[in-house]
Protein backbone atom coordinates (compact mmCIF):
# COMPACT_ATOMS: atom_id res chain seq x y z
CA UNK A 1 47.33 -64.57 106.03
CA UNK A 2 43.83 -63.21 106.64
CA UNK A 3 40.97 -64.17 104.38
CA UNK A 4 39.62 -61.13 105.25
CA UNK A 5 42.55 -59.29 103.13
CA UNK A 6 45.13 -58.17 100.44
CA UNK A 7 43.59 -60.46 97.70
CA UNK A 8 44.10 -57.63 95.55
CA UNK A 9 47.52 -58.41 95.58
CA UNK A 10 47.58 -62.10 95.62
CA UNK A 11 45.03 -63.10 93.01
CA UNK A 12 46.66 -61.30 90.18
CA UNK A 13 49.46 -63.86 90.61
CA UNK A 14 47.50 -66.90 90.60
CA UNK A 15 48.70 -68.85 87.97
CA UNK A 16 48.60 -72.62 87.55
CA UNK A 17 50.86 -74.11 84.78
CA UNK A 18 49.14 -76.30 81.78
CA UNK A 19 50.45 -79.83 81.50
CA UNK A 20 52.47 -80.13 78.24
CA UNK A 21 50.41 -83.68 76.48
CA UNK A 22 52.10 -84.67 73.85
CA UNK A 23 50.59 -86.30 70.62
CA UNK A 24 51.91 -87.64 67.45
CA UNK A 25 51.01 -85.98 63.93
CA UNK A 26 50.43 -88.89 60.97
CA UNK A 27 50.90 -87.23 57.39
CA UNK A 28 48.06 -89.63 55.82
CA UNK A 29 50.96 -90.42 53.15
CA UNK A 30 53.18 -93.32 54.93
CA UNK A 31 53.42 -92.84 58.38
CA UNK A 32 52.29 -94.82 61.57
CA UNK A 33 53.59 -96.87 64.85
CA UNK A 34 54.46 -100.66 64.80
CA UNK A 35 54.32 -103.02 68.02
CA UNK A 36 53.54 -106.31 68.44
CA UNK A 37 50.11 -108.02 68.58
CA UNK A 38 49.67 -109.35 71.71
CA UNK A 39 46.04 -109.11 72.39
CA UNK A 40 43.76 -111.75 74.57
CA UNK A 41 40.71 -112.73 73.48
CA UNK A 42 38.94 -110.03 75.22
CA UNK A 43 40.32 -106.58 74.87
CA UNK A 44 39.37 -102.69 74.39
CA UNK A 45 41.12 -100.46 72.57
CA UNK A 46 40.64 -96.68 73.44
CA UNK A 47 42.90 -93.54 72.13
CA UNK A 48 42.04 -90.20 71.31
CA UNK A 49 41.64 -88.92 67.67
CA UNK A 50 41.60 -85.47 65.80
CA UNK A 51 41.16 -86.61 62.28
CA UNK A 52 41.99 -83.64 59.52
CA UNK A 53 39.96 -85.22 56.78
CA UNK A 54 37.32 -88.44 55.80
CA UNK A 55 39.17 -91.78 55.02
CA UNK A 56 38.31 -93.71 52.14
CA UNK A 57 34.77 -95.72 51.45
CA UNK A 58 33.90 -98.57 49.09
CA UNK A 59 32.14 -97.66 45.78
CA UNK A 60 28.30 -97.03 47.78
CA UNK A 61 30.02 -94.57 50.68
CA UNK A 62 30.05 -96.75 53.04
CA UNK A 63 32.28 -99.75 53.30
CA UNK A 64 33.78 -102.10 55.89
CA UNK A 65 36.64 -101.20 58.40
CA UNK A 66 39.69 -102.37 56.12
CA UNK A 67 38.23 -100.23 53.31
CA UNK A 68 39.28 -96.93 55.63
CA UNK A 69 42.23 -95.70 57.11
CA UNK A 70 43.95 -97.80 59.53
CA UNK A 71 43.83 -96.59 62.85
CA UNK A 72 44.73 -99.44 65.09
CA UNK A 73 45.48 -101.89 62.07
CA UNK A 74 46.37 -105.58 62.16
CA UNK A 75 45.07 -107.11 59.06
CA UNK A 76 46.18 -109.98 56.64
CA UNK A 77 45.61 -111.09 53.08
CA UNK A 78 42.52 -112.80 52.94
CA UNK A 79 39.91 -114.41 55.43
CA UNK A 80 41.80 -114.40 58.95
CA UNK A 81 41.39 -113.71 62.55
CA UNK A 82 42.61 -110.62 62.02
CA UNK A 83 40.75 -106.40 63.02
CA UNK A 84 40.89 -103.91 61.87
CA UNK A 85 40.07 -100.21 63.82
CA UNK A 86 39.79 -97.77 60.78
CA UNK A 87 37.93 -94.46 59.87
CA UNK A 88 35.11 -95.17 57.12
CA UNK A 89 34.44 -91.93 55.81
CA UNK A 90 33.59 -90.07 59.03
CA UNK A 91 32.54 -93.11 60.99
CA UNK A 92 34.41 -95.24 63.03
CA UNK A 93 34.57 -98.91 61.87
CA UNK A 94 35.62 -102.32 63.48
CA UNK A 95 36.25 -105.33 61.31
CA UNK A 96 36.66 -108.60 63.23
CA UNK A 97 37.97 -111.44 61.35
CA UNK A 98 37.30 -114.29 63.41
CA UNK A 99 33.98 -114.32 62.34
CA UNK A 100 33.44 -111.65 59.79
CA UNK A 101 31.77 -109.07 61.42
CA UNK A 102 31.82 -105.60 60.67
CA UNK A 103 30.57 -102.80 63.59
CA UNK A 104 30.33 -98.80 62.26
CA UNK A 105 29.46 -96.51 64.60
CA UNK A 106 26.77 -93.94 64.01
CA UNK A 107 28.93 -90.75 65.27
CA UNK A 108 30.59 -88.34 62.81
CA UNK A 109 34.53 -88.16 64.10
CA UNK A 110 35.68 -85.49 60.94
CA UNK A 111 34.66 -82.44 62.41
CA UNK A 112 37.79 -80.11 63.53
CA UNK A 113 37.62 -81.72 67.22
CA UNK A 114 39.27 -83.96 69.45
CA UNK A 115 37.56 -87.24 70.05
CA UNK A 116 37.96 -90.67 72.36
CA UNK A 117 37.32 -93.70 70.95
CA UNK A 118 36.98 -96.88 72.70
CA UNK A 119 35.89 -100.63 70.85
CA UNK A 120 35.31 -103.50 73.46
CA UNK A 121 35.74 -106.75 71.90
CA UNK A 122 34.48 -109.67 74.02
CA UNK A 123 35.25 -112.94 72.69
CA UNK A 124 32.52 -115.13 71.51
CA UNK A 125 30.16 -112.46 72.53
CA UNK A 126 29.95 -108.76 71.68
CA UNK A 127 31.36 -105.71 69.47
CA UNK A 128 30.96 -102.37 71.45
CA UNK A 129 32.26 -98.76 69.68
CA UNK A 130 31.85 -96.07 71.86
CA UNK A 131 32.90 -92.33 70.90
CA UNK A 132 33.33 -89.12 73.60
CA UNK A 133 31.93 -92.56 76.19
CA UNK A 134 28.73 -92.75 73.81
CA UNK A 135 27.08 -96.08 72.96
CA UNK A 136 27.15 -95.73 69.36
CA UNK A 137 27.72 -98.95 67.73
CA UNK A 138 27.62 -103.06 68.19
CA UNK A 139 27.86 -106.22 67.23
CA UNK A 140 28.85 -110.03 67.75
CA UNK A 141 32.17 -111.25 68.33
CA UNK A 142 34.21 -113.97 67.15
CA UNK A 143 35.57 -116.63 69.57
CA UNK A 144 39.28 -116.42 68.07
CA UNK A 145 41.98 -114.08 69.35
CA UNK A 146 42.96 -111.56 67.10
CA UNK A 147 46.25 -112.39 66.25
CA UNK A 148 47.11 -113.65 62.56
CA UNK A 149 49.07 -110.62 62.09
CA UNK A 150 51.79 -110.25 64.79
CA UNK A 151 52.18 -106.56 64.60
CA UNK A 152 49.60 -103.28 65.17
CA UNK A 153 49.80 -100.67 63.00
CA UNK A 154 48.79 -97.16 64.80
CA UNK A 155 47.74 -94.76 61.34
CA UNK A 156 48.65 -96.90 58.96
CA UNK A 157 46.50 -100.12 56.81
CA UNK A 158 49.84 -101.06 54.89
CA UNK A 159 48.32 -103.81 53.15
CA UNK A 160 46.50 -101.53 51.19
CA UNK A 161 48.18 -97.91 51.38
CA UNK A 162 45.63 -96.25 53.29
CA UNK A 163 46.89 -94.22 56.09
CA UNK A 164 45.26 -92.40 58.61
CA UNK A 165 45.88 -88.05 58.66
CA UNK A 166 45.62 -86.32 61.73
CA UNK A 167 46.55 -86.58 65.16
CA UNK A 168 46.82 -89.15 67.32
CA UNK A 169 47.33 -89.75 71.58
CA UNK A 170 47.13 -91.51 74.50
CA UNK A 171 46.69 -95.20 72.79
CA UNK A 172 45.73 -97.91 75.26
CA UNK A 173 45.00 -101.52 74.83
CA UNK A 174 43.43 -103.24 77.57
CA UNK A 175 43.64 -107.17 77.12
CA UNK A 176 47.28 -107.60 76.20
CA UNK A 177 50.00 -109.66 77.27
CA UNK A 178 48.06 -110.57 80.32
CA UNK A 179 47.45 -107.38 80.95
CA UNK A 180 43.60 -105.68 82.08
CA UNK A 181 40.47 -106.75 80.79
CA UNK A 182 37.76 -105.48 78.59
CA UNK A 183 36.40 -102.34 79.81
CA UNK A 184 32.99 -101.25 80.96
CA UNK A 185 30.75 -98.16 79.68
CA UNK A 186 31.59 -96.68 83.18
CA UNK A 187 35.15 -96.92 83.01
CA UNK A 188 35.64 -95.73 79.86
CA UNK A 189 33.56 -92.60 80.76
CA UNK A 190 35.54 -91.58 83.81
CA UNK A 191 39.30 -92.84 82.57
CA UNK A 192 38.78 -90.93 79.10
CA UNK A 193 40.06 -87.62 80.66
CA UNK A 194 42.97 -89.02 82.97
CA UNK A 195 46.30 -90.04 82.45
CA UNK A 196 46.29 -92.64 85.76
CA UNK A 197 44.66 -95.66 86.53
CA UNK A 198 46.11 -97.62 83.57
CA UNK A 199 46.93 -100.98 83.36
CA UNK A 200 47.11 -102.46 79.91
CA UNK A 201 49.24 -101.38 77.29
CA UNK A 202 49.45 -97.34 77.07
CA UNK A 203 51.09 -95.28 73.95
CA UNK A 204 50.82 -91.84 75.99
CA UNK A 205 52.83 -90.37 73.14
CA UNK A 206 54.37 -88.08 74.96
CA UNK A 207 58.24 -88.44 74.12
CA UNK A 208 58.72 -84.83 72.20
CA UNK A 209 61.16 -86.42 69.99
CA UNK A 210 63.11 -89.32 68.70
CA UNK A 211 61.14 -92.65 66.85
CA UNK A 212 60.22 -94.58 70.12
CA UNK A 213 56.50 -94.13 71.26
CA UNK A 214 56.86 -95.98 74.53
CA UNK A 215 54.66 -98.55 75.89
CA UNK A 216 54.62 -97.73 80.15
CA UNK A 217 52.91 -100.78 81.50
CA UNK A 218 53.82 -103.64 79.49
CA UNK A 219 56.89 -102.41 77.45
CA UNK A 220 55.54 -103.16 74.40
CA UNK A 221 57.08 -100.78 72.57
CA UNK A 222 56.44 -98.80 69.22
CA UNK A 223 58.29 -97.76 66.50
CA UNK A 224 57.62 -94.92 64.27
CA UNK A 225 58.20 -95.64 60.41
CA UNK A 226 58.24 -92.28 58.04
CA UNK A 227 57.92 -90.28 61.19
CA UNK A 228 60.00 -87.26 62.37
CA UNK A 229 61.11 -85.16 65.97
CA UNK A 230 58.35 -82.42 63.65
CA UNK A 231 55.46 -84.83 64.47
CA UNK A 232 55.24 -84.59 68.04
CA UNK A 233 53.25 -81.73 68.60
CA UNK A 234 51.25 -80.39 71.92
CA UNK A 235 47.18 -82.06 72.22
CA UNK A 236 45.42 -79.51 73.51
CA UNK A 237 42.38 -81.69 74.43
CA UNK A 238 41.05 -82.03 77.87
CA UNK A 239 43.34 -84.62 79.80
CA UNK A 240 45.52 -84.60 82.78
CA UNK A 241 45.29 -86.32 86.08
CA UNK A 242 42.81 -86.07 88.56
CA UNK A 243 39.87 -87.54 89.39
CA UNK A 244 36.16 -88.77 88.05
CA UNK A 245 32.70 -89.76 89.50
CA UNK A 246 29.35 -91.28 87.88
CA UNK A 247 25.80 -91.12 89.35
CA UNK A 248 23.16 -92.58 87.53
CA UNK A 249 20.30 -89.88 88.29
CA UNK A 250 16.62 -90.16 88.54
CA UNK A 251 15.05 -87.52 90.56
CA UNK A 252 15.42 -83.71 91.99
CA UNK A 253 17.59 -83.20 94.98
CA UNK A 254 21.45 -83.03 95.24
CA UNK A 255 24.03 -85.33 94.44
CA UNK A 256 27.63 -85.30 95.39
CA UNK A 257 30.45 -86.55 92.65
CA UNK A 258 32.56 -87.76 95.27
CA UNK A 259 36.19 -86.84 94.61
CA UNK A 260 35.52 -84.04 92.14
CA UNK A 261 34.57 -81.20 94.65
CA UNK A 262 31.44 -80.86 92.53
CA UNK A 263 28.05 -80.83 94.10
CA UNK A 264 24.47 -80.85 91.97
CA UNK A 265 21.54 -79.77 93.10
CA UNK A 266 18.81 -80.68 90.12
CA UNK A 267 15.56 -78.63 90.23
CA UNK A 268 14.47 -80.63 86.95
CA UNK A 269 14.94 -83.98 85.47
CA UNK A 270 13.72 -85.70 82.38
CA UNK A 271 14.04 -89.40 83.53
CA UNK A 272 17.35 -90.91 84.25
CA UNK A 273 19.98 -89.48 83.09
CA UNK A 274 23.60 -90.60 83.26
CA UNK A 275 26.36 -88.03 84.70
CA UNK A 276 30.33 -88.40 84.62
CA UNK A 277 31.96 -85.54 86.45
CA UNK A 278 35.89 -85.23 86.08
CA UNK A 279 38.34 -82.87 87.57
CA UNK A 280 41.63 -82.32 86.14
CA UNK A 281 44.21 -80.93 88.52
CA UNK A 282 45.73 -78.57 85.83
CA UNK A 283 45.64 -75.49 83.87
CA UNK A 284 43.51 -75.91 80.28
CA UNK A 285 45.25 -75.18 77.05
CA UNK A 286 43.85 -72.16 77.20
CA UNK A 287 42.03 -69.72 79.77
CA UNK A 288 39.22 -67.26 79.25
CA UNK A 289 39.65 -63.99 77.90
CA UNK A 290 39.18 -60.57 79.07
CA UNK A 291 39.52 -58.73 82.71
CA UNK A 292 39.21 -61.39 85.13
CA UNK A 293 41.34 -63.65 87.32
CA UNK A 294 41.19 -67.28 86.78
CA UNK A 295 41.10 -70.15 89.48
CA UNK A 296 43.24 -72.50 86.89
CA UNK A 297 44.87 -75.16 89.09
CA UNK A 298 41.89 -77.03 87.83
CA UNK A 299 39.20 -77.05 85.84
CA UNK A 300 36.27 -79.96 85.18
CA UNK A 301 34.34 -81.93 82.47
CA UNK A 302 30.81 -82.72 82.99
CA UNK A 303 28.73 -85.09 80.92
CA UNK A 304 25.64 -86.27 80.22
CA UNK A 305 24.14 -89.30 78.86
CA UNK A 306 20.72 -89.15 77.95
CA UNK A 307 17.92 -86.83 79.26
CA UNK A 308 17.74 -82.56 79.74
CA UNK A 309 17.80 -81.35 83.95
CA UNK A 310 18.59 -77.82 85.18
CA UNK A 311 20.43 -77.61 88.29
CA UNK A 312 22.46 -75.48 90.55
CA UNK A 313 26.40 -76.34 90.43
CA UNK A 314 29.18 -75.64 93.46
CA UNK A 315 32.62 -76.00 92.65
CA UNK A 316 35.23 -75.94 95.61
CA UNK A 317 38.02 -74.81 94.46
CA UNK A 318 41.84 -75.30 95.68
CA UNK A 319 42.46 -71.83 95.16
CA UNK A 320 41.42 -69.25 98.58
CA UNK A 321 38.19 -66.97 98.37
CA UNK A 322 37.63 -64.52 100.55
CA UNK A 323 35.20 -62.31 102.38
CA UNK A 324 34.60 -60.05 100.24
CA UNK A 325 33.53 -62.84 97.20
CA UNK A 326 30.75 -64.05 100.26
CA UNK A 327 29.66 -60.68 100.54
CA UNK A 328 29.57 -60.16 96.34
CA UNK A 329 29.27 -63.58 95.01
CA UNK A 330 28.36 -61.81 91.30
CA UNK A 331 32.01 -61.22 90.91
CA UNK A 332 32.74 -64.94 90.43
CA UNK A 333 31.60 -65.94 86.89
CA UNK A 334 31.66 -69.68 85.66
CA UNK A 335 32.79 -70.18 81.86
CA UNK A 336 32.39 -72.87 79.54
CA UNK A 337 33.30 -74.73 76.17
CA UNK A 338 32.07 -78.17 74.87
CA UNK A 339 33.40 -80.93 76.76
CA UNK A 340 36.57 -82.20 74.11
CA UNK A 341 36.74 -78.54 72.89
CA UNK A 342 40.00 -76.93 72.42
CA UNK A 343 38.88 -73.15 72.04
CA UNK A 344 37.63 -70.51 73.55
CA UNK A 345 35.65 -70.11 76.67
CA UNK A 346 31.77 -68.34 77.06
CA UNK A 347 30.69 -67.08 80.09
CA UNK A 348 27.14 -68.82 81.10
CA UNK A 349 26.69 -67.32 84.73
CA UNK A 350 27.46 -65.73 87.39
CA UNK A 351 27.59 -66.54 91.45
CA UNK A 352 24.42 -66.56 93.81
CA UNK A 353 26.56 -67.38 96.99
CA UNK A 354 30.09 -68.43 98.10
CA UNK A 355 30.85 -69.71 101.22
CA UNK A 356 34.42 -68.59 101.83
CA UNK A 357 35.60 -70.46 104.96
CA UNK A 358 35.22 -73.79 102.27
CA UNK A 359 36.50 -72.01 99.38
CA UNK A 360 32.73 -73.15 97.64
CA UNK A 361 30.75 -71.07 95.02
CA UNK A 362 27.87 -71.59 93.69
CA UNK A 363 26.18 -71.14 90.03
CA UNK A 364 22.60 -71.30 89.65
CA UNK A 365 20.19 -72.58 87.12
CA UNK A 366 22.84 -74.60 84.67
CA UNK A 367 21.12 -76.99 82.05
CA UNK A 368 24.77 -77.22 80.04
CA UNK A 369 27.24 -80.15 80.12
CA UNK A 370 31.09 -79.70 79.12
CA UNK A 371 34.08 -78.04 80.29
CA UNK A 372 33.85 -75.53 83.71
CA UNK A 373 36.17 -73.32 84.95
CA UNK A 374 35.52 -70.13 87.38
CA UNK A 375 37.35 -66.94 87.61
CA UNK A 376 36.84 -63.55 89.00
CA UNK A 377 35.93 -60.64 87.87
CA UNK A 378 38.08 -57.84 89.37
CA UNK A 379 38.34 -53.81 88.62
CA UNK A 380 42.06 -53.34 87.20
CA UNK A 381 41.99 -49.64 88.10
CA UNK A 382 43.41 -49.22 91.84
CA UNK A 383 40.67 -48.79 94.63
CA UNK A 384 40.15 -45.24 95.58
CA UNK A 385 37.62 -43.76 98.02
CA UNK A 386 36.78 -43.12 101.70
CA UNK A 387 35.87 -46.08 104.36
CA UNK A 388 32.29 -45.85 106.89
CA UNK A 389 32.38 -45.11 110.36
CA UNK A 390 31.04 -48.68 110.65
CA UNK A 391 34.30 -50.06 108.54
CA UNK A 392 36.69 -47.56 108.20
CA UNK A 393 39.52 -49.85 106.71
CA UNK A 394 36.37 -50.15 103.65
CA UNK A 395 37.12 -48.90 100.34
CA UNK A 396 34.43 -48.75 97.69
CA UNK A 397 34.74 -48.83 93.97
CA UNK A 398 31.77 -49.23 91.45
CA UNK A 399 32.73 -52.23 90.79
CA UNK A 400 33.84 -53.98 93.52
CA UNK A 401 34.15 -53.88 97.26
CA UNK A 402 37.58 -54.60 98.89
CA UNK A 403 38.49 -55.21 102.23
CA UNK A 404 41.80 -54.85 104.01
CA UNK A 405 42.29 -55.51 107.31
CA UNK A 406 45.14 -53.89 110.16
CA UNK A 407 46.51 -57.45 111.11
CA UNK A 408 47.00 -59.88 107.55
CA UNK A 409 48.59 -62.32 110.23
């Protein structure tokens, strides 16, 4: 078919379908996950959180991780190489036995969204906690593995009673059974949004029902105590597969996130400034409102670490554009939401030029980070009108300007 024509026709029926991630909903009363506690010396843990309310503190407000709700638990009576990931409040805590040490992060986790957390442990070295792939927390190590307690608890510190409310997905543990290493800052940043390129232990919780959450590297498999089939619910945070790019950026000019069909052109830059660009190749949980069409066979998360910059974004999209989106490049509009948001879209700008032969438009002037997607904006009353002597198969609206063309072959 011609690019030239009957888009009218075939853009109302674009449609891409959202992938169905799973989660599991903990009660805060009794529930969680048990598997066995196979961790190396070095290991991360990462998983994505949505807590629905603070977990507990010591008498000051603060407190160590084992005074919070488990999250990733595997504590013991007593002094013993032993952690403990729990949620302190509204911070994210990491006890580690071997030597003592307690890490908090500085974030605030309790706040109605989605959130990925990540702790690298490096033996006889260093504590990392990282939140949404932000430095925001360290410490030292012990030189022991982590293992007095044979089992992990996911939402639950039994020892004490304290059990974590809210929901829970996509647990891995890198460092296990022989299994991956500790991760870097980069990593973490561009796997957060992706369900591939795992290869230590991963909880996608995705089952839909029964009281197996399975393991699908290392078949270390969890069982769910107090749970039901009405605790696996849809996550509705930003996560599919795809791919993911980082530049570490210093100057003006444009940079290419390889992979991602996103080009940057900055105009302005505050120093260097760390970007992760991801594409998901899938519909969100939810698309932008009103009269417009919506490219949704993917949509992508950019971040930021550090710094402010303005710059000029092109997405090339899977989807076809045509002629008559060159000739009126207004009529695509680029929407946004924070970058782990599940709600609703805002429209920040509009096109400056599409180059239709590469399916590539163009938004000018961004200085946001977070979740993209582009639609188009399209009159829903049927053209009407007379062609030019110059195109006489032209029909105008106020709106809009369609073409159609004698041969669509």
């Amino acid at each position: 078919m011609s690019k030239y024509g009957f888009f009218i026709v075939l853009f109302l029926f674009v449609s891409s379908v959202y992938s169905q991630n799973k989660c599991l909903n903990f009660d805060g009363v009794n529930d969680y996950v048990e598997i066995n506690n196979e961790t190396l010396l070095d290991f991360t843990i990462e998983l994505w959180i949505k807590p629905s309310e603070p977990g507990p503190t010591d008498f000051w407000g603060g407190g160590n991780a084992y005074d919070g709700d488990g999250i990733v638990w595997s504590d013991v009576q007593g002094g013993a190489n032993d952690f403990v990931l729990g949620l302190v409040g509204k911070k994210i805590a990491f006890w580690d036995g071997s030597n003592n040490t307690n890490v908090t992060g500085s974030f605030d986790v309790v706040d109605g969204q989605w959130h990925h957390v990540a702790v690298v442990r490096q033996g006889n070295s260093h504590i990392y906690i990282y939140v949404d792939g932000n430095l925001c927390g360290q410490g030292t190590a012990g030189s022991y593995r982590l293992i007095a307690n044979s089992k992990i608890h996911f939402g639950g510190n039994t020892l004490d009673g304290k059990y974590y409310k809210g929901y829970m997905d996509e647990v891995r543990i890198w460092g296990i059974d022989g299994y991956g290493i500790s991760r870097t800052t980069q990593e973490i940043r561009e796997r957060m949004y992706l369900n591939t390129g795992v290869s230590g232990g991963n909880w996608d919780m995705d089952e839909t029902s029964g009281n197996t959450a399975y393991d699908h590297v290392t078949a270390n498999h969890g069982t769910l105590i107090n749970m039901d089939n009405s605790d696996w619910i849809t996550a509705t945070y930003p996560f599919g597969s795809g791919s993911s790019y980082s530049i570490a950026i210093s100057g003006t000019g444009t940079h290419t996130f390889t992979g991602t069909n996103l080009e940057m052109n900055f105009t302005a830059l505050s120093g260097t400034t760390d970007f992760t660009v991801t594409k998901i190749n899938s519909a969100p949980n939810t698309l932008p409102s009103g009269n417009t069409t919506v490219f949704d066979n993917q949509y992508w998360v950019v971040n930021k670490y550090g710094g402010t910059f303005t710059a000029n974004m092109s997405f090339t999209l899977s989807e076809e554009l045509y002629y008559s989106d060159q000739a009126s490049p207004w009529q695509l509009k680029l929407y946004r939401r924070d970058s782990n948001s599940d709600g609703g879209w805002v429209w920040v700008s509009s096109g400056s030029s599409v180059n239709y032969s590469t399916n590539t438009v163009t938004f000018p002037s961004g200085n946001s980070t977070g979740q993209f997607i582009v639609a188009r904006l399209y009159d829903s009353t049927a053209p009407s009108g007379s062609g030019t002597s110059a195109n006489p198969y032209q029909i105008a609206t106020l709106s809009n300007l369609y073409w159609v063309t004698l041969n669509s072959s």
